[in-house]
PDB file of N, CA and C in Angstrom:
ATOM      1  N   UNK A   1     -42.558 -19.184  -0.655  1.00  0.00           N
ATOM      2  CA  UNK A   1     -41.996 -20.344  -1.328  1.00  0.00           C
ATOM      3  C   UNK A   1     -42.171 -21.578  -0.437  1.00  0.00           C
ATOM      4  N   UNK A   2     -42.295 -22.891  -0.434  1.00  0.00           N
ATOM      5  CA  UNK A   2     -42.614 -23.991  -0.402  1.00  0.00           C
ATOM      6  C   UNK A   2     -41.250 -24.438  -0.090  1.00  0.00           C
ATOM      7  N   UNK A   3     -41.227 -25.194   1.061  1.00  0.00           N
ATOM      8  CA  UNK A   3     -40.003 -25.708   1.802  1.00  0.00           C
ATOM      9  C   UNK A   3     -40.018 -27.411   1.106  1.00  0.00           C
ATOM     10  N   UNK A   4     -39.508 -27.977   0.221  1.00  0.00           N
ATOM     11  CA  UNK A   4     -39.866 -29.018  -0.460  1.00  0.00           C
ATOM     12  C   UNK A   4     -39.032 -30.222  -0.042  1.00  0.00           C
ATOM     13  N   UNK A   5     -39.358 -31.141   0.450  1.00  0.00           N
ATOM     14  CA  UNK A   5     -38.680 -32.905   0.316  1.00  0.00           C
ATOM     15  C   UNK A   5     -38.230 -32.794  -0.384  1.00  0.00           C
ATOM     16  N   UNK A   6     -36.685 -33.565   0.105  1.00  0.00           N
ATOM     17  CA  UNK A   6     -35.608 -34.533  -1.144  1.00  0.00           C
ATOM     18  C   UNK A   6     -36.017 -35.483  -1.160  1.00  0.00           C
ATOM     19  N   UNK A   7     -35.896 -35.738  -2.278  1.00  0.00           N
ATOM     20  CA  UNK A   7     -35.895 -37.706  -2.670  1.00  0.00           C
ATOM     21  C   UNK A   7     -35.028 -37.832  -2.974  1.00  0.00           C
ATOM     22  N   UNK A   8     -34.469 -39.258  -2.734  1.00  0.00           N
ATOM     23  CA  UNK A   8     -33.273 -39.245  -3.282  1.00  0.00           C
ATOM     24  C   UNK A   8     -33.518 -40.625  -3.392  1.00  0.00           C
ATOM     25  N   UNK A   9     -32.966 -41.184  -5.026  1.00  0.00           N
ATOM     26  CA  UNK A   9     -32.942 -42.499  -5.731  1.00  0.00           C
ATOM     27  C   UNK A   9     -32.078 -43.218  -5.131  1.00  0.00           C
ATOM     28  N   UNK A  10     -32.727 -44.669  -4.491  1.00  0.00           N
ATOM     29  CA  UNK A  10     -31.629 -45.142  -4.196  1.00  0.00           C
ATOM     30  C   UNK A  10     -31.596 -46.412  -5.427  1.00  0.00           C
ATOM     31  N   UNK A  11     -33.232 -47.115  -6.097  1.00  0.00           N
ATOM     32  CA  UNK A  11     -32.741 -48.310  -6.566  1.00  0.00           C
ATOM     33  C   UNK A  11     -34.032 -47.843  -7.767  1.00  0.00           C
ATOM     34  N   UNK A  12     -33.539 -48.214  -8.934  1.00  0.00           N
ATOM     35  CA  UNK A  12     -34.432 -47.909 -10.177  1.00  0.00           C
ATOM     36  C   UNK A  12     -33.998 -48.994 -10.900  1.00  0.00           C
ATOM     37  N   UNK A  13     -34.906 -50.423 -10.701  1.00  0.00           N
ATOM     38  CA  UNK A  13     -34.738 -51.821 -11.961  1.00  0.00           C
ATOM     39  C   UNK A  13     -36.258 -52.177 -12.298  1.00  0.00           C
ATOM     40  N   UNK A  14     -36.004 -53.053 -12.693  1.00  0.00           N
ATOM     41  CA  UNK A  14     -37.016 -53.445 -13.596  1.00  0.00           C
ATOM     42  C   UNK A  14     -38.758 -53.906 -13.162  1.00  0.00           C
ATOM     43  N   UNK A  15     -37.759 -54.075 -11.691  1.00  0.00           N
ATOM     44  CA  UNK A  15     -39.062 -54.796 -10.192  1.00  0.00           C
ATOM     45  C   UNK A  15     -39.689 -53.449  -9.385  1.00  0.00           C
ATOM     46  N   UNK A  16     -39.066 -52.795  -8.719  1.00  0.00           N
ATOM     47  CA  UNK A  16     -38.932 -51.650  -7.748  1.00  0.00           C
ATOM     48  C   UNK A  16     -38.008 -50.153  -8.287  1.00  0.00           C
ATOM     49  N   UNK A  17     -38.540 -49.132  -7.116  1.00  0.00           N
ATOM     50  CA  UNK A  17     -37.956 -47.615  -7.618  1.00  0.00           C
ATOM     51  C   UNK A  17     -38.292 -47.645  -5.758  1.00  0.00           C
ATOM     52  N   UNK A  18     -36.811 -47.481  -5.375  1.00  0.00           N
ATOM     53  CA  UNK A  18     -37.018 -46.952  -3.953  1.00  0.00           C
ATOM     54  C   UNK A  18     -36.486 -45.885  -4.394  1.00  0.00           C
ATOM     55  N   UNK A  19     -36.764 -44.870  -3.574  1.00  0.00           N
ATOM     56  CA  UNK A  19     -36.894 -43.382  -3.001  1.00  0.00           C
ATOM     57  C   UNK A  19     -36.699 -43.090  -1.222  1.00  0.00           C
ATOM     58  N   UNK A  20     -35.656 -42.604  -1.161  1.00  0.00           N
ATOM     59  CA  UNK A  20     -35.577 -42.100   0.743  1.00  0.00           C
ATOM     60  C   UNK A  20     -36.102 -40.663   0.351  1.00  0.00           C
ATOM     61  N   UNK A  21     -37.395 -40.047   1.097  1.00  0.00           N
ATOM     62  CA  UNK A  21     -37.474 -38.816   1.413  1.00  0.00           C
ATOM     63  C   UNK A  21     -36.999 -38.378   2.573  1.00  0.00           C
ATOM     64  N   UNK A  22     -36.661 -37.450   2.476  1.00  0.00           N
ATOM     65  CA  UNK A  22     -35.933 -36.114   3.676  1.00  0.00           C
ATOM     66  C   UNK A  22     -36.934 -34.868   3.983  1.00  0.00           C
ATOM     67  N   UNK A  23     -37.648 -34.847   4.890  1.00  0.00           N
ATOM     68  CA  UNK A  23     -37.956 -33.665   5.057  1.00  0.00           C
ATOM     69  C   UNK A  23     -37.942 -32.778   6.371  1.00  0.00           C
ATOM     70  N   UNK A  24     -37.566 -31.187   5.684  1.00  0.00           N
ATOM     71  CA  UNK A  24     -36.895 -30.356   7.254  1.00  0.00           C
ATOM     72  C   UNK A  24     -38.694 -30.165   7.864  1.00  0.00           C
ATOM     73  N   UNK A  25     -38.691 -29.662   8.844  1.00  0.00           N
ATOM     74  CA  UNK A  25     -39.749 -29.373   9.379  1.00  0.00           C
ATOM     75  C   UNK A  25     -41.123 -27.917   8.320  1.00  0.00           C
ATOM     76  N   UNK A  26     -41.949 -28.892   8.133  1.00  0.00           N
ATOM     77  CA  UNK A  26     -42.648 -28.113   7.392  1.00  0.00           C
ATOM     78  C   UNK A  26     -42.845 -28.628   6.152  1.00  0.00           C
ATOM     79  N   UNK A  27     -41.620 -29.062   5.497  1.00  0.00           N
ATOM     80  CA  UNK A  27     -41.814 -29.237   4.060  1.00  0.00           C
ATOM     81  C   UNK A  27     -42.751 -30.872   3.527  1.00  0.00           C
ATOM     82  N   UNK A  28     -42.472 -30.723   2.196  1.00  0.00           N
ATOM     83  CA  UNK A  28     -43.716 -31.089   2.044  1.00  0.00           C
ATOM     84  C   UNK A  28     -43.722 -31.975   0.229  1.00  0.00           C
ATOM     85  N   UNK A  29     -43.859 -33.100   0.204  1.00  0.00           N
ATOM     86  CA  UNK A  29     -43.570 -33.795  -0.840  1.00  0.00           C
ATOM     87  C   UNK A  29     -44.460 -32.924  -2.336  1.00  0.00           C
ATOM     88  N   UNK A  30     -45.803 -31.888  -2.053  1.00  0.00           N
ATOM     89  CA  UNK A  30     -45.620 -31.625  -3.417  1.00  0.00           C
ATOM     90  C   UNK A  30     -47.334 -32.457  -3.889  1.00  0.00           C
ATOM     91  N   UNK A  31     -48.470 -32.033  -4.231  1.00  0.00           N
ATOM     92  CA  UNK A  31     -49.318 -32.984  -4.942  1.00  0.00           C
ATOM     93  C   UNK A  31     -49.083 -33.668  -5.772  1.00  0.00           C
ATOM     94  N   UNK A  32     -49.369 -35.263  -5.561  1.00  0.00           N
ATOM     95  CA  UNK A  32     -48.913 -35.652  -6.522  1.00  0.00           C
ATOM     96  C   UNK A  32     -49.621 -37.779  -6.921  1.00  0.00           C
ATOM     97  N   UNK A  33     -49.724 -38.030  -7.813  1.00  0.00           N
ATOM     98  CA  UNK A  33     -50.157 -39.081  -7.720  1.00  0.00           C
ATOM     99  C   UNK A  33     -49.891 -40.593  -8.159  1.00  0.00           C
ATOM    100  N   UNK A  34     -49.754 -42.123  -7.220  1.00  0.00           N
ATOM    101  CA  UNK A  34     -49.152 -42.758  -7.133  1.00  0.00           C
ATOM    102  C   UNK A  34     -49.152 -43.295  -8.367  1.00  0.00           C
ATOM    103  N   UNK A  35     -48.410 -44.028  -8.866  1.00  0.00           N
ATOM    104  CA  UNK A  35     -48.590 -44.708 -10.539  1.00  0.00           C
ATOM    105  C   UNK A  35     -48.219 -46.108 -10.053  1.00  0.00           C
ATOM    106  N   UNK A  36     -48.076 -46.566  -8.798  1.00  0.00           N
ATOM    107  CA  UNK A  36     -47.465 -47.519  -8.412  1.00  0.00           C
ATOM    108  C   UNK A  36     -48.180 -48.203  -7.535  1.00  0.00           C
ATOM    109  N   UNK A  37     -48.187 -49.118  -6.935  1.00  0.00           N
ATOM    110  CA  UNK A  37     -48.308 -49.874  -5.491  1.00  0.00           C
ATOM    111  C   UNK A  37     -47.202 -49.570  -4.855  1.00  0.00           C
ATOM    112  N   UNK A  38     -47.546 -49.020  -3.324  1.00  0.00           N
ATOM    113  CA  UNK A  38     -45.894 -48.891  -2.426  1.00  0.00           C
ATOM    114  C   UNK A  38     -45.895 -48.818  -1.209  1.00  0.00           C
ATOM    115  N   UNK A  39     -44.805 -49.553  -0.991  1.00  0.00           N
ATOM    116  CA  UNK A  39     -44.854 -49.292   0.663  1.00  0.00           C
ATOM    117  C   UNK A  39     -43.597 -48.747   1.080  1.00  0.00           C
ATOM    118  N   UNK A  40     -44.318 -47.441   2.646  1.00  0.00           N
ATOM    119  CA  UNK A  40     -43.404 -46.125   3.380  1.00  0.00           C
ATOM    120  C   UNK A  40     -42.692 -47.357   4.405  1.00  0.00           C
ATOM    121  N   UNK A  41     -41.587 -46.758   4.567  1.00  0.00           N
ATOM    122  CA  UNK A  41     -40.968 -47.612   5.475  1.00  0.00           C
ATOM    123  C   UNK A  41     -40.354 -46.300   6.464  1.00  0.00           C
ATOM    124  N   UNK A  42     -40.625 -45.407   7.809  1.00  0.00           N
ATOM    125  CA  UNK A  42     -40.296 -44.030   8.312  1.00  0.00           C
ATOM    126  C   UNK A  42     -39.015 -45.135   8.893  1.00  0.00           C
ATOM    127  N   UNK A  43     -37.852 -43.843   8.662  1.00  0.00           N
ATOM    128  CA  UNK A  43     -36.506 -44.110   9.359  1.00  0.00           C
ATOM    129  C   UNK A  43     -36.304 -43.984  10.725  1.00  0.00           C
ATOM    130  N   UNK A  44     -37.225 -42.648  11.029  1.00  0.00           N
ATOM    131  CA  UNK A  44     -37.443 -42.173  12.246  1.00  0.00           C
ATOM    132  C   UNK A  44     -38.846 -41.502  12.460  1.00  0.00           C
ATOM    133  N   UNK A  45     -38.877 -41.599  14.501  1.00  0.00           N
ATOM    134  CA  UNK A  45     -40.642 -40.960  14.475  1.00  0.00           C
ATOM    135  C   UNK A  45     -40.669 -40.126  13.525  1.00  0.00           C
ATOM    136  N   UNK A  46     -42.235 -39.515  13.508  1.00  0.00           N
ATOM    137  CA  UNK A  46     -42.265 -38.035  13.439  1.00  0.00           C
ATOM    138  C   UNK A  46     -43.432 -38.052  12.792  1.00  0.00           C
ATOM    139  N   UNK A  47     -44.079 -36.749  12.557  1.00  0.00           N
ATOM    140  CA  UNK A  47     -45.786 -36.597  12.358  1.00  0.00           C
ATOM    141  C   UNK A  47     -45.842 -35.736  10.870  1.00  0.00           C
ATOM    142  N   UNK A  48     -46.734 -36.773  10.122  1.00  0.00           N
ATOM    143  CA  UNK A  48     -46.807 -36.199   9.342  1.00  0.00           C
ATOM    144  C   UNK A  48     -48.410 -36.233   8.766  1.00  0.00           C
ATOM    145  N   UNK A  49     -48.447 -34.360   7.956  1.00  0.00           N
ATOM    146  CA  UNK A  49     -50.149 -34.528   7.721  1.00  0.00           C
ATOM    147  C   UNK A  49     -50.021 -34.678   6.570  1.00  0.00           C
ATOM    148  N   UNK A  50     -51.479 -34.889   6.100  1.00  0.00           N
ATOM    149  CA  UNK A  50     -51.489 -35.580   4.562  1.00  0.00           C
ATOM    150  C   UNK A  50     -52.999 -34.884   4.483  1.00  0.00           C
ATOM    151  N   UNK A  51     -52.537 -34.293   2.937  1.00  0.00           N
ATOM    152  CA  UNK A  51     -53.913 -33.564   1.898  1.00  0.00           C
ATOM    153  C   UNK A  51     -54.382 -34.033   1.389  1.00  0.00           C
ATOM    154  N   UNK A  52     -55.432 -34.327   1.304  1.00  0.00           N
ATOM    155  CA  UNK A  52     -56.678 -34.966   0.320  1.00  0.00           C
ATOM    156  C   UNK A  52     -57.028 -33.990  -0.911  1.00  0.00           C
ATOM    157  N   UNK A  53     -57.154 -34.362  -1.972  1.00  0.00           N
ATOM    158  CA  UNK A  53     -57.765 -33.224  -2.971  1.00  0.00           C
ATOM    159  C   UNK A  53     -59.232 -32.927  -2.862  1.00  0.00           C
ATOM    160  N   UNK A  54     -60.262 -33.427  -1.709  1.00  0.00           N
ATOM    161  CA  UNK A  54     -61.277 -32.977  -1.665  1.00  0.00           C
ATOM    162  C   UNK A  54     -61.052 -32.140  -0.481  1.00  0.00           C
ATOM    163  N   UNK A  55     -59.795 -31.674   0.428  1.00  0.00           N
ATOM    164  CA  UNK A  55     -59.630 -30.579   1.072  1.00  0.00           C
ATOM    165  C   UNK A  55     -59.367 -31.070   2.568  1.00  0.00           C
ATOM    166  N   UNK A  56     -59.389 -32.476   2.694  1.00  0.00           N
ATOM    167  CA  UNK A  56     -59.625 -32.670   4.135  1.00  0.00           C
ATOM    168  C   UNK A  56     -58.390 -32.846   4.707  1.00  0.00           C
ATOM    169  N   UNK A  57     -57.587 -32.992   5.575  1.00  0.00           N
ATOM    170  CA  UNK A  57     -56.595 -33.487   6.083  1.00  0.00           C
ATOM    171  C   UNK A  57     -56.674 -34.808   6.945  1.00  0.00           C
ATOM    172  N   UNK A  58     -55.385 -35.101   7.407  1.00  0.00           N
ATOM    173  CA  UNK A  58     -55.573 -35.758   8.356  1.00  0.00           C
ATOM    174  C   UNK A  58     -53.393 -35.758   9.133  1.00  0.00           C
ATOM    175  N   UNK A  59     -53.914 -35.834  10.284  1.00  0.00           N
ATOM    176  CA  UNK A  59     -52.294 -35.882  11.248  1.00  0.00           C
ATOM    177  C   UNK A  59     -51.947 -37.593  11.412  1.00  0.00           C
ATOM    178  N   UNK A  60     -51.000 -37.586  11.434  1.00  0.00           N
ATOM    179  CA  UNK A  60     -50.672 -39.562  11.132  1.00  0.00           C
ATOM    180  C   UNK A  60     -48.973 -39.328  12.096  1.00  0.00           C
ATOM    181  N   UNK A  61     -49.179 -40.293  13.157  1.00  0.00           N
ATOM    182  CA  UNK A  61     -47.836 -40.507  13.899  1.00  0.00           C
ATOM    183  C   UNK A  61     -47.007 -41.092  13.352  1.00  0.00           C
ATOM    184  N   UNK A  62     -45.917 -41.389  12.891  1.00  0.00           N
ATOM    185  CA  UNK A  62     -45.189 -42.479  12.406  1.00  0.00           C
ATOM    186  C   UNK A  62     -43.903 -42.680  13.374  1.00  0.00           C
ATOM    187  N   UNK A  63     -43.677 -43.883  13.484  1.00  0.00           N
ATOM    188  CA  UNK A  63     -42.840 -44.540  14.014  1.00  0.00           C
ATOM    189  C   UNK A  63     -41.724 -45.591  13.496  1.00  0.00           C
ATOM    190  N   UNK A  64     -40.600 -45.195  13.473  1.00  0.00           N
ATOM    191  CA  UNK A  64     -39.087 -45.620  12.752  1.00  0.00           C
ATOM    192  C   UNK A  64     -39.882 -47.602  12.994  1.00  0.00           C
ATOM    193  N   UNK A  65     -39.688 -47.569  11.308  1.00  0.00           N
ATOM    194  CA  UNK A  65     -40.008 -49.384  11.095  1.00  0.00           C
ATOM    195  C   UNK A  65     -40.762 -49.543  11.346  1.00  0.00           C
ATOM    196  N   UNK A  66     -42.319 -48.669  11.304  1.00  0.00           N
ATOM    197  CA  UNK A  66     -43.807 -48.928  11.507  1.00  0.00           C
ATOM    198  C   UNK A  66     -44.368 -48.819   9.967  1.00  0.00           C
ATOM    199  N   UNK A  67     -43.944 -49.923   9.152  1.00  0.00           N
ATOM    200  CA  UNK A  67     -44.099 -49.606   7.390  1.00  0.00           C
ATOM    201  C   UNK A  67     -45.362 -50.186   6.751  1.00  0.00           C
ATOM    202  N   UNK A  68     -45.986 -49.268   6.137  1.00  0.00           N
ATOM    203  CA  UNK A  68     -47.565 -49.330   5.576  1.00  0.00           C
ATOM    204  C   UNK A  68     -47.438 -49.277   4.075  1.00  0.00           C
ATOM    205  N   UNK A  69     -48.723 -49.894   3.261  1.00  0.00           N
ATOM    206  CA  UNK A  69     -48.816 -50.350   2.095  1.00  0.00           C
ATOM    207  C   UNK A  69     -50.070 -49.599   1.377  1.00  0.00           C
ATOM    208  N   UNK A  70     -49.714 -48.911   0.069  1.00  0.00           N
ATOM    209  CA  UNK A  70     -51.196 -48.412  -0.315  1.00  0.00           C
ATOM    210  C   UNK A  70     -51.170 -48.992  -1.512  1.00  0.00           C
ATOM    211  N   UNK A  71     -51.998 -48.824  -2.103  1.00  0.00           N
ATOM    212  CA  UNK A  71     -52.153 -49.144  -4.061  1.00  0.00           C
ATOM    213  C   UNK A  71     -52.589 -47.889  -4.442  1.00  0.00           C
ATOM    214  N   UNK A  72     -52.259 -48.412  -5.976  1.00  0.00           N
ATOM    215  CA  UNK A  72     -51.804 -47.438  -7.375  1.00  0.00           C
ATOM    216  C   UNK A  72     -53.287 -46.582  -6.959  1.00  0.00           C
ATOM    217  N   UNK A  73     -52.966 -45.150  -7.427  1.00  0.00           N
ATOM    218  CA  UNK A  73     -53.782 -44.165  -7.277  1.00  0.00           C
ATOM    219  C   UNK A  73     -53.887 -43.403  -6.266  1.00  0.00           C
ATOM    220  N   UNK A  74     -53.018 -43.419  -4.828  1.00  0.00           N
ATOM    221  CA  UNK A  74     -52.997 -42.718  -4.242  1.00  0.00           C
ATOM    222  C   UNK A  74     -52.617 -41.189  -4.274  1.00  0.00           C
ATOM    223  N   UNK A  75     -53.612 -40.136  -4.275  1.00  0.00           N
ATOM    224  CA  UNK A  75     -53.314 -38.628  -4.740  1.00  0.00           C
ATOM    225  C   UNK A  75     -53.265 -38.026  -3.336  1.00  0.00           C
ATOM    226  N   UNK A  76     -51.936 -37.270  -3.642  1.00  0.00           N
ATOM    227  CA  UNK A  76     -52.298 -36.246  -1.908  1.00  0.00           C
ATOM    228  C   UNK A  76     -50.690 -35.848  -1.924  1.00  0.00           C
ATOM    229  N   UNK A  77     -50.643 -34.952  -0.909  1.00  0.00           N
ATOM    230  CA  UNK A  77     -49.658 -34.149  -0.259  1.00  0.00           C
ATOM    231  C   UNK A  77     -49.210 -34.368   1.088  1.00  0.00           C
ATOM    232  N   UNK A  78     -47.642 -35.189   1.412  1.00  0.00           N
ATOM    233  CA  UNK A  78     -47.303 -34.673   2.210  1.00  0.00           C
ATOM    234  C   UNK A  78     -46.349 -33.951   3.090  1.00  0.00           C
ATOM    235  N   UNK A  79     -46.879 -33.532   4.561  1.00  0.00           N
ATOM    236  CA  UNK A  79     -46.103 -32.189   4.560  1.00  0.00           C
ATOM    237  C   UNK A  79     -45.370 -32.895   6.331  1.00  0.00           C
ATOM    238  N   UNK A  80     -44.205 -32.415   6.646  1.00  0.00           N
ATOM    239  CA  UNK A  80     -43.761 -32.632   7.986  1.00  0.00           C
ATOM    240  C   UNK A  80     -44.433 -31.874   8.937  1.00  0.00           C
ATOM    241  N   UNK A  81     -45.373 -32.352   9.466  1.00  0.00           N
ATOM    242  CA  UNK A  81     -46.157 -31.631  10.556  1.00  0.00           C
ATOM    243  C   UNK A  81     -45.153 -31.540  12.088  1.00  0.00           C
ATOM    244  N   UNK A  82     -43.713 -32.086  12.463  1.00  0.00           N
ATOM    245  CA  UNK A  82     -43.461 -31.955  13.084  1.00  0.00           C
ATOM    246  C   UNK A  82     -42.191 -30.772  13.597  1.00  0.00           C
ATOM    247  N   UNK A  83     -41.700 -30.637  14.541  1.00  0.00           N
ATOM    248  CA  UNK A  83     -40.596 -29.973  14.611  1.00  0.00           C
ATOM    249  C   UNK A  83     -39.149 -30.464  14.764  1.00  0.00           C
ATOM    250  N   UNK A  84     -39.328 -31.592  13.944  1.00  0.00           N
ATOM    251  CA  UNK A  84     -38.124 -32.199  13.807  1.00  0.00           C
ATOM    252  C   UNK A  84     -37.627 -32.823  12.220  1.00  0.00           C
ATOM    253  N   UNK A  85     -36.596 -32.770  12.170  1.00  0.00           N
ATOM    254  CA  UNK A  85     -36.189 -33.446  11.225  1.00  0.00           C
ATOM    255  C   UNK A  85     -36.936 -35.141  10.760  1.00  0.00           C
ATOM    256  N   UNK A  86     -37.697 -35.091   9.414  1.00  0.00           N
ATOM    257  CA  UNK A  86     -38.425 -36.301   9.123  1.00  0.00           C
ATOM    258  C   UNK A  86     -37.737 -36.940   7.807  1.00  0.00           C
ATOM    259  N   UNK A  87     -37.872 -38.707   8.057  1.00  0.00           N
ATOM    260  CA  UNK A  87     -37.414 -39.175   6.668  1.00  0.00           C
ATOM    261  C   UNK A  87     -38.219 -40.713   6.879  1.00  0.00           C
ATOM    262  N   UNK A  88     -38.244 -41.134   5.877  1.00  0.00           N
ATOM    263  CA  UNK A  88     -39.167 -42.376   5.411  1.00  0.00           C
ATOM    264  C   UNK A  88     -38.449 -42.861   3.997  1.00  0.00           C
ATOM    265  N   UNK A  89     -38.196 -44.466   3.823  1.00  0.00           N
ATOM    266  CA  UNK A  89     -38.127 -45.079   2.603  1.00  0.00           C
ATOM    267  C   UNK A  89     -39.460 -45.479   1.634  1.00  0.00           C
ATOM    268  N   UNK A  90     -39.391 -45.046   0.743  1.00  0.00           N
ATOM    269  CA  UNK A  90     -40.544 -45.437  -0.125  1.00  0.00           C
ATOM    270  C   UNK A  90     -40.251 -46.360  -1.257  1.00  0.00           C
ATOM    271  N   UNK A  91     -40.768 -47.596  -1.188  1.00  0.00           N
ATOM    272  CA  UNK A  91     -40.617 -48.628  -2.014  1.00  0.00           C
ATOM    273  C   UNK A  91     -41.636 -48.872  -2.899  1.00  0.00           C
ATOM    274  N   UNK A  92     -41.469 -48.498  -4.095  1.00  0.00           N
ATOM    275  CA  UNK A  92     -42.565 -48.673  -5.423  1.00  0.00           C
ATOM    276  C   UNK A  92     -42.326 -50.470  -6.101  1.00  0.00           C
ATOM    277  N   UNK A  93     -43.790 -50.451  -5.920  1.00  0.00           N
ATOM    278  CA  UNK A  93     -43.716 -51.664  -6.556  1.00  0.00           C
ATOM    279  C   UNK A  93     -44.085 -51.632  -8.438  1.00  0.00           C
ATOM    280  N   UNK A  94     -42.852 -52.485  -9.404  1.00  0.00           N
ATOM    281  CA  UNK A  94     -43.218 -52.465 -10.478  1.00  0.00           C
ATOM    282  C   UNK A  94     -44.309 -53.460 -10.949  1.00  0.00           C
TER     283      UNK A  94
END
């Protein structure tokens, strides 16, 4: 079984849909794909890898308030590559 991220809703209007994910070591947001523009905002360090659907990976450091921006269509999985407790805000743009 699949150790899975919480999300948890914090703001759903008419502009934005933030989301705080939680994840224990290992787990793992799930394939899935963006419908949005958004930017991760990590609460705290911690390493996380990310799946490509053509199979590739990649390991990504993150650092508490080091916050990055993608656009609509981003597809992939990710998983807490570290041994610590991981969380990040995710801000969808409407």
């Amino acid at each position: 079984m699949t150790n899975k991220a919480v999300p948890t809703l914090q703001v759903d209007n008419d502009r934005v849909r933030v989301t705080k994910w939680s994840f224990a070591p290992g787990a793992e947001t799930g394939w899935h794909e963006h419908e949005m523009d958004y930017v991760v905002v990590p609460l705290i360090d911690g390493e996380v890898r990310i799946e490509a659907p053509d199979g590739s990976t990649s390991t990504v450091e993150m650092k508490a308030g080091g916050s990055y921006a993608r656009e609509v269509g981003v597809n992939h999985n990710v998983i807490n590559a570290g041994s610590s407790d991981f969380a990040f805000v995710e801000v969808e743009l409407k």
